[in-house]
PDB file of N, CA and C in Angstrom:
ATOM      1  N   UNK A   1     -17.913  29.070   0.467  1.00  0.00           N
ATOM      2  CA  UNK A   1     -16.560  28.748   0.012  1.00  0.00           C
ATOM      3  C   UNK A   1     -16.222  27.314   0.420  1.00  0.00           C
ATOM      4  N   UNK A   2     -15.851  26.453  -0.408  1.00  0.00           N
ATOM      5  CA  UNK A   2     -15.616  25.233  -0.584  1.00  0.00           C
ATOM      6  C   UNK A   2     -14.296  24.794   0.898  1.00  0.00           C
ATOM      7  N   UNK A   3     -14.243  23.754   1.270  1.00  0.00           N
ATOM      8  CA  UNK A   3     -13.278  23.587   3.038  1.00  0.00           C
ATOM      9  C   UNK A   3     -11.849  23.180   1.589  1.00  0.00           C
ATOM     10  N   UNK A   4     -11.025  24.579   1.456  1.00  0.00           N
ATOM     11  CA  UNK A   4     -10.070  24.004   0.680  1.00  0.00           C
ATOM     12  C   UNK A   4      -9.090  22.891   1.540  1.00  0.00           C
ATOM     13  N   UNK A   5      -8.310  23.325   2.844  1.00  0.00           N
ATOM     14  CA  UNK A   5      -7.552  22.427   3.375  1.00  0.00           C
ATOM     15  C   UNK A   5      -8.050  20.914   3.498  1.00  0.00           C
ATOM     16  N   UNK A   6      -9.202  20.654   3.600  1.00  0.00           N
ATOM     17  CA  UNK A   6      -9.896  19.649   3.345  1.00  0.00           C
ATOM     18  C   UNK A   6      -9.721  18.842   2.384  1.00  0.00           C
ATOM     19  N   UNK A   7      -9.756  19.497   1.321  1.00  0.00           N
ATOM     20  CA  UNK A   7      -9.511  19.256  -0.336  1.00  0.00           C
ATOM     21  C   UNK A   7      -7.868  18.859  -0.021  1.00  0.00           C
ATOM     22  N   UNK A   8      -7.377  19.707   0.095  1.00  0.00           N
ATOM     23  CA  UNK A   8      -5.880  19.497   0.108  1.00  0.00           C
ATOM     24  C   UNK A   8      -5.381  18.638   0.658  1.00  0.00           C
ATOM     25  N   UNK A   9      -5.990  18.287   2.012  1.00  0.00           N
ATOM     26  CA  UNK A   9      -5.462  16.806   2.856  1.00  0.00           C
ATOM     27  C   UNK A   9      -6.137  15.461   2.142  1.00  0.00           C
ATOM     28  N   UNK A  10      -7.092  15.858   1.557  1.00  0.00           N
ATOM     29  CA  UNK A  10      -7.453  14.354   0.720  1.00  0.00           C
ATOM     30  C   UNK A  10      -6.298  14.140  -0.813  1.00  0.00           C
ATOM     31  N   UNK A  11      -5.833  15.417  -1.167  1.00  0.00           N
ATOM     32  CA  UNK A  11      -5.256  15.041  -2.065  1.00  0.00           C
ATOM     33  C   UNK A  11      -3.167  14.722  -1.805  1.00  0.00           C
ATOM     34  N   UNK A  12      -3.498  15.162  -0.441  1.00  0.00           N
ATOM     35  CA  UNK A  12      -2.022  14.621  -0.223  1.00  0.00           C
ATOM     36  C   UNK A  12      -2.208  13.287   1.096  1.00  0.00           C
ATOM     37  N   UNK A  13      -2.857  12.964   1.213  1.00  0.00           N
ATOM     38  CA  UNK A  13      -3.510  11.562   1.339  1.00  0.00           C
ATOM     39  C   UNK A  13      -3.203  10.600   0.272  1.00  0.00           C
ATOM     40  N   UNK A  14      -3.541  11.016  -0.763  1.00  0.00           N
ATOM     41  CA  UNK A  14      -3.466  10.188  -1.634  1.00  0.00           C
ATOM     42  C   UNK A  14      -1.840  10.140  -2.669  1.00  0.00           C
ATOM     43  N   UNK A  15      -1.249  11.150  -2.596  1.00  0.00           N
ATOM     44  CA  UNK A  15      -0.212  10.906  -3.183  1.00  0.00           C
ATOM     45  C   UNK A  15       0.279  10.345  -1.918  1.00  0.00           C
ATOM     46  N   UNK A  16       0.566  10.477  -0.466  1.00  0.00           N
ATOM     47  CA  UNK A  16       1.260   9.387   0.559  1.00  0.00           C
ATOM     48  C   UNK A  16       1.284   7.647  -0.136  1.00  0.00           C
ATOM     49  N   UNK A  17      -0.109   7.707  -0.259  1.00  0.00           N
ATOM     50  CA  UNK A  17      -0.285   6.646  -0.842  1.00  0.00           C
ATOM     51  C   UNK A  17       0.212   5.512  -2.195  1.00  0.00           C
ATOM     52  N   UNK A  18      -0.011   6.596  -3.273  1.00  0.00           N
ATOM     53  CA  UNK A  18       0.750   6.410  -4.162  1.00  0.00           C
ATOM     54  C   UNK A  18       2.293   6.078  -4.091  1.00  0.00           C
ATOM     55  N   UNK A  19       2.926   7.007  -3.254  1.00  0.00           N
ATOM     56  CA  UNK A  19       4.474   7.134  -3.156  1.00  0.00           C
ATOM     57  C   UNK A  19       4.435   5.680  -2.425  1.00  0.00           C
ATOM     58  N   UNK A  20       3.853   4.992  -1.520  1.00  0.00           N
ATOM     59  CA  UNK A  20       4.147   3.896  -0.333  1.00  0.00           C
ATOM     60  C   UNK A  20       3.793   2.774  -1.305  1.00  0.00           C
ATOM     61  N   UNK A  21       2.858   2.998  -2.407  1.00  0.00           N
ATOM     62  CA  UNK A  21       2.678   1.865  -3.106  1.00  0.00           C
ATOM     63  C   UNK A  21       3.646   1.401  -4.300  1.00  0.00           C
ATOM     64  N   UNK A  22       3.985   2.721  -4.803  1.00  0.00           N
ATOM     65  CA  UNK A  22       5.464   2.570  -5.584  1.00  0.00           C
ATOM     66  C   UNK A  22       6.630   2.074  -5.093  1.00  0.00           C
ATOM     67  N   UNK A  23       6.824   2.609  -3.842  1.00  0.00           N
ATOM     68  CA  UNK A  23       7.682   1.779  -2.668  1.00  0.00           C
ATOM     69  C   UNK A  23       8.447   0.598  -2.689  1.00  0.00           C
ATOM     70  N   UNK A  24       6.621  -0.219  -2.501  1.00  0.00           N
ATOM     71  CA  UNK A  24       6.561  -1.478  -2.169  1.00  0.00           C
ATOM     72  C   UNK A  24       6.787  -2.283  -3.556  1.00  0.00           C
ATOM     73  N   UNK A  25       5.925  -1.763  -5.146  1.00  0.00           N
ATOM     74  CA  UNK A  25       6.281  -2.275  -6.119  1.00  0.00           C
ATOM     75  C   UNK A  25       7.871  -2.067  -6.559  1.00  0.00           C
ATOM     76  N   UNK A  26       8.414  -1.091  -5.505  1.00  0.00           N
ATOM     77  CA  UNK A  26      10.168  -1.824  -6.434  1.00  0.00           C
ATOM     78  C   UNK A  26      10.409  -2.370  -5.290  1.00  0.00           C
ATOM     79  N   UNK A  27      10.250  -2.487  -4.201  1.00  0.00           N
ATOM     80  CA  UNK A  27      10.638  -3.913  -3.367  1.00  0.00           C
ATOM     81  C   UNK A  27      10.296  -4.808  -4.181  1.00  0.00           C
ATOM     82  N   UNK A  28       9.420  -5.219  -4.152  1.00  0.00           N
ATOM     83  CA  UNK A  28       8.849  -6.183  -5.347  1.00  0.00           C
ATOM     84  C   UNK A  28       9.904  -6.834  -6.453  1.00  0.00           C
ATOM     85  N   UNK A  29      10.060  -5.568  -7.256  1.00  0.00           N
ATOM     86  CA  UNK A  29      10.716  -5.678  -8.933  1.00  0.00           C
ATOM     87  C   UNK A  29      12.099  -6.347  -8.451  1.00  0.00           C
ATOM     88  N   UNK A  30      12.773  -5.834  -7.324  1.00  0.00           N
ATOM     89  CA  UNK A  30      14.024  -5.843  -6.810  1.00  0.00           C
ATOM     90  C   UNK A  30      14.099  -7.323  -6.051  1.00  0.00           C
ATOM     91  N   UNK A  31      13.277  -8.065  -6.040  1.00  0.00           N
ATOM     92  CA  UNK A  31      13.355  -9.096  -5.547  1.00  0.00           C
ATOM     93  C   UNK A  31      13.526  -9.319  -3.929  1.00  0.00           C
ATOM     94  N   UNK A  32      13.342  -7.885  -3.208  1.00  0.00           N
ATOM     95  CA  UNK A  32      13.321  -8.056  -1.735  1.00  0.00           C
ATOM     96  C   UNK A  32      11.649  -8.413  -1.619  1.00  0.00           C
ATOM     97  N   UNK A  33      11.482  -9.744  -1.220  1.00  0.00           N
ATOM     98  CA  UNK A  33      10.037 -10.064  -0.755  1.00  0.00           C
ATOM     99  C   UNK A  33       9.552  -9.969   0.401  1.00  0.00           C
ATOM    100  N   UNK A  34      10.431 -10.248   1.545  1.00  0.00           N
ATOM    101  CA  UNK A  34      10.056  -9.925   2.577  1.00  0.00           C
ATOM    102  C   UNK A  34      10.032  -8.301   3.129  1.00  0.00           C
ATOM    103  N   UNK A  35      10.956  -7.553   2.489  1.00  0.00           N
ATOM    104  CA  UNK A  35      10.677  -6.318   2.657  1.00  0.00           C
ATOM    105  C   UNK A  35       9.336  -5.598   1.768  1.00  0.00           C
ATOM    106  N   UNK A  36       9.067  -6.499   0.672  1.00  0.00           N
ATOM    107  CA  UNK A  36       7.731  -5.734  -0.294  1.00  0.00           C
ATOM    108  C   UNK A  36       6.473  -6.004   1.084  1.00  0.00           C
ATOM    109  N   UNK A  37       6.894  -7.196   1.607  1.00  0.00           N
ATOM    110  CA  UNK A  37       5.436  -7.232   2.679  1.00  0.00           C
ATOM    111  C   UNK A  37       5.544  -6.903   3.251  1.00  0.00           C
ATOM    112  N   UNK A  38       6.887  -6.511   4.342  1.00  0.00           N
ATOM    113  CA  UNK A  38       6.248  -5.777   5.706  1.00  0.00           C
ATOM    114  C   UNK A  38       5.896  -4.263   4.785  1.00  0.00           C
ATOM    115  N   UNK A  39       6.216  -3.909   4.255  1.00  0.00           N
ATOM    116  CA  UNK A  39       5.857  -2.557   3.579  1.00  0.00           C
ATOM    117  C   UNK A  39       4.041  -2.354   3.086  1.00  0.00           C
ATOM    118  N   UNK A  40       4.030  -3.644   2.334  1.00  0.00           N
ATOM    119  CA  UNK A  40       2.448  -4.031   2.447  1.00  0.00           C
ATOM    120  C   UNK A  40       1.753  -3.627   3.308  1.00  0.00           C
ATOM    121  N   UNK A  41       1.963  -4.848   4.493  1.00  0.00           N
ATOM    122  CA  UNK A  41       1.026  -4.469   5.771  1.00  0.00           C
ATOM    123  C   UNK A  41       1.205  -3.363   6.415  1.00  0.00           C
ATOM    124  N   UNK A  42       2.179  -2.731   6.357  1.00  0.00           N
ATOM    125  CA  UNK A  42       2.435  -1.207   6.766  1.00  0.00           C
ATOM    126  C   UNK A  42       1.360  -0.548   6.001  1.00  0.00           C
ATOM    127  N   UNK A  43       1.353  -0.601   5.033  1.00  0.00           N
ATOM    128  CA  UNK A  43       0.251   0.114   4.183  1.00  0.00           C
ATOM    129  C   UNK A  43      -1.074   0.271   4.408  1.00  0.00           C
ATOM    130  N   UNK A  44      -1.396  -0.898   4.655  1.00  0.00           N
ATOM    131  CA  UNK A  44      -2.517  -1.585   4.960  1.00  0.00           C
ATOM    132  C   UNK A  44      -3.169  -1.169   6.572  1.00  0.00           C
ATOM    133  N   UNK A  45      -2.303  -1.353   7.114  1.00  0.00           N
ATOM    134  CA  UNK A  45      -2.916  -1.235   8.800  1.00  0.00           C
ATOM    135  C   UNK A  45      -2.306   0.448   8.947  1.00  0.00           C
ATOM    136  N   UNK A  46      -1.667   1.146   8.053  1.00  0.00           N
ATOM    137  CA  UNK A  46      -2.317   2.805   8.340  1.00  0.00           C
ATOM    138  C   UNK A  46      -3.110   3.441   7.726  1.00  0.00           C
ATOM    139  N   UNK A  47      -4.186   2.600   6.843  1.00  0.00           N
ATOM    140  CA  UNK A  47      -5.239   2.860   6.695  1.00  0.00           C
ATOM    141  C   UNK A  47      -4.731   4.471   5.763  1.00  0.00           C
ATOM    142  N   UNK A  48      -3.940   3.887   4.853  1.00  0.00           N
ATOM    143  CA  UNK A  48      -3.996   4.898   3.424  1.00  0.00           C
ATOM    144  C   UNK A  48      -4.248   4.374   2.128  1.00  0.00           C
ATOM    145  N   UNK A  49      -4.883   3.546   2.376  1.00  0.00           N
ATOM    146  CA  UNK A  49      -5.411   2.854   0.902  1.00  0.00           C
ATOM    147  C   UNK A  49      -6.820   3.273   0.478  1.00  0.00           C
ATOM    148  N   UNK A  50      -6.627   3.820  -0.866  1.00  0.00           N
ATOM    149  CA  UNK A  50      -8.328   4.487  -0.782  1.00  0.00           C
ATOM    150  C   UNK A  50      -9.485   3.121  -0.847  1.00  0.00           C
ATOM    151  N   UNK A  51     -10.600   3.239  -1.023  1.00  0.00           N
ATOM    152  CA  UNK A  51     -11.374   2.285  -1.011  1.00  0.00           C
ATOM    153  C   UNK A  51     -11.404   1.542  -2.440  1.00  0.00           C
ATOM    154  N   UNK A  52     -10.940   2.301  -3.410  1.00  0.00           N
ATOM    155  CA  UNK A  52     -10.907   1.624  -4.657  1.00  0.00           C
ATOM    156  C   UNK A  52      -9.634   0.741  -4.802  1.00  0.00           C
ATOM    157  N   UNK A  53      -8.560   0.785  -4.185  1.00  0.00           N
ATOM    158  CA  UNK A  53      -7.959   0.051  -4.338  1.00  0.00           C
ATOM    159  C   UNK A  53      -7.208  -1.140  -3.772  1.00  0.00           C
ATOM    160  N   UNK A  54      -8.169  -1.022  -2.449  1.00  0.00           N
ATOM    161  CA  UNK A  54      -8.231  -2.908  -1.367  1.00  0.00           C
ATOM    162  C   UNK A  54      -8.191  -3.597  -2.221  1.00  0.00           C
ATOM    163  N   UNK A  55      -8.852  -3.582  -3.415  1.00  0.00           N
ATOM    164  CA  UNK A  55      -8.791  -5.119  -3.794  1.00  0.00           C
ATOM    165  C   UNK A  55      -7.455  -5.208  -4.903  1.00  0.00           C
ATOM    166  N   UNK A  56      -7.085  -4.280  -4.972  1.00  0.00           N
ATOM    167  CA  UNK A  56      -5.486  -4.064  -5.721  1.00  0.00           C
ATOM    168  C   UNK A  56      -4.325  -4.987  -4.548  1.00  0.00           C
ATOM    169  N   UNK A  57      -4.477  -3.896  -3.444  1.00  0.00           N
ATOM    170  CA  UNK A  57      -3.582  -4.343  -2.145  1.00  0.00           C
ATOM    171  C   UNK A  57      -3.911  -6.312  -1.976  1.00  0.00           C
ATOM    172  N   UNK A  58      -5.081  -6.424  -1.861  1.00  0.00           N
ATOM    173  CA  UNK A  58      -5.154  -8.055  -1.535  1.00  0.00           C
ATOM    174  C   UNK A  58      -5.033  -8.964  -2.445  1.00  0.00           C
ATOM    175  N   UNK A  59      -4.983  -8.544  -4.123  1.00  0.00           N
ATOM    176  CA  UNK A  59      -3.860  -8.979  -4.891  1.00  0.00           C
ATOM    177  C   UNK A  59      -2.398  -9.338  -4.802  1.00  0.00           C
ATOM    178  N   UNK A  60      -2.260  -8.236  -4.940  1.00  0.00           N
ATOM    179  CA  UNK A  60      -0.691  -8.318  -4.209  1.00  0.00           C
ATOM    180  C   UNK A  60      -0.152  -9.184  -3.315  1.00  0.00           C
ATOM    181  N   UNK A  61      -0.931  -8.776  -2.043  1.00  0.00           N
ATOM    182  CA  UNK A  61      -0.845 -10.015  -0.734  1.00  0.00           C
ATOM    183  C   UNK A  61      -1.381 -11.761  -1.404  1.00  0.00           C
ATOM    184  N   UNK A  62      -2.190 -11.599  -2.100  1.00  0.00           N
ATOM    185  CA  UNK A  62      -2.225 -13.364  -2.584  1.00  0.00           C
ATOM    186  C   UNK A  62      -0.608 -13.576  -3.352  1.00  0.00           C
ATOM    187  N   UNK A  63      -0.062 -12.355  -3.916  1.00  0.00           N
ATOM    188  CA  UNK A  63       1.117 -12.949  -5.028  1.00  0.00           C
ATOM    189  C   UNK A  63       2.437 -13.209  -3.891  1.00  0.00           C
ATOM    190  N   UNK A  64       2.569 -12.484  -2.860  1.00  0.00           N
ATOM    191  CA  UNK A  64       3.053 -12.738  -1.578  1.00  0.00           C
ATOM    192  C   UNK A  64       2.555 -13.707  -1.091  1.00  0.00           C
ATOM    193  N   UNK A  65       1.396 -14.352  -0.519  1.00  0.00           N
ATOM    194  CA  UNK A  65       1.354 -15.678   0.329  1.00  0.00           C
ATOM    195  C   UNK A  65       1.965 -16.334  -0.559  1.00  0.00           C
ATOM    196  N   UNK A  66       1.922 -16.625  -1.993  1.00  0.00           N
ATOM    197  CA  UNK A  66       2.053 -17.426  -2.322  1.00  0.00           C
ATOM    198  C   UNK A  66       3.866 -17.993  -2.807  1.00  0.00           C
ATOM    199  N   UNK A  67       4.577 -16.725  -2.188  1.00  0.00           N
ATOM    200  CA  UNK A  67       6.044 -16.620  -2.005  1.00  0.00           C
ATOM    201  C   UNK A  67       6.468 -17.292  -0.486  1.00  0.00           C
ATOM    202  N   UNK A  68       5.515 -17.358   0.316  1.00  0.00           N
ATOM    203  CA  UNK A  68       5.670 -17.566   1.640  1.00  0.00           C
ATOM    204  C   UNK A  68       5.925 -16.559   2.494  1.00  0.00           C
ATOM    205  N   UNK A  69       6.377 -15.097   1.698  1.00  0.00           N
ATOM    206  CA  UNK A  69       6.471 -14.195   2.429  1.00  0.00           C
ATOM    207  C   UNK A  69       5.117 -13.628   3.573  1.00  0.00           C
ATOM    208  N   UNK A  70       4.371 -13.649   3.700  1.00  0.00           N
ATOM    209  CA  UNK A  70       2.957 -13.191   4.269  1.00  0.00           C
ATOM    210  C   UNK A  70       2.674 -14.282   4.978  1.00  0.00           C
ATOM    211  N   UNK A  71       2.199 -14.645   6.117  1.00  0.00           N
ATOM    212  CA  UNK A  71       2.585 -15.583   6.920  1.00  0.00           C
ATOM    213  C   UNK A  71       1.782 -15.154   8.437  1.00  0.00           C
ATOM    214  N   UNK A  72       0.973 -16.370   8.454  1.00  0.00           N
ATOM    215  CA  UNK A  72      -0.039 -15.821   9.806  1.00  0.00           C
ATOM    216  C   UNK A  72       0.898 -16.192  10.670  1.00  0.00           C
ATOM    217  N   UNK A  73       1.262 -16.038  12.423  1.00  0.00           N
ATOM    218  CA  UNK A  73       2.019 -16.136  13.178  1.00  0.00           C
ATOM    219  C   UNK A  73       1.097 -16.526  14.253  1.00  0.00           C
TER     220      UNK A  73
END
């Protein structure tokens, strides 16, 4: 018999994900930039981004540096 809860935590893994990335795209739409990034790197450093879509997330973060919002310290 297949590890269903297993199954089940990968698939609500991934809607977390989804929901945090929708999130951040109406921060975005809404013109809060500094709130679309800390929401970003929130994203990012809890490690709910599946592997297919890093290079989505570091898109994003280039369209942010290039707002000034994202910002090494």
């Amino acid at each position: 018999m297949p590890d269903v809860i297993g199954q089940e935590q990968i698939y609500l893994s991934r809607l977390r994900f989804v929901q945090r990335y929708a999130d951040f795209q109406r921060l975005l739409a809404s013109g809060n930039i500094h709130g679309a990034a800390e929401h970003l790197i929130d994203i990012i450093t809890t490690e709910l981004v599946p592997k297919a879509w890093i290079a989505v997330l570091l898109a994003d973060a280039g369209r942010l540096l290039d707002t000034g919002a994202l910002t090494v310290s």
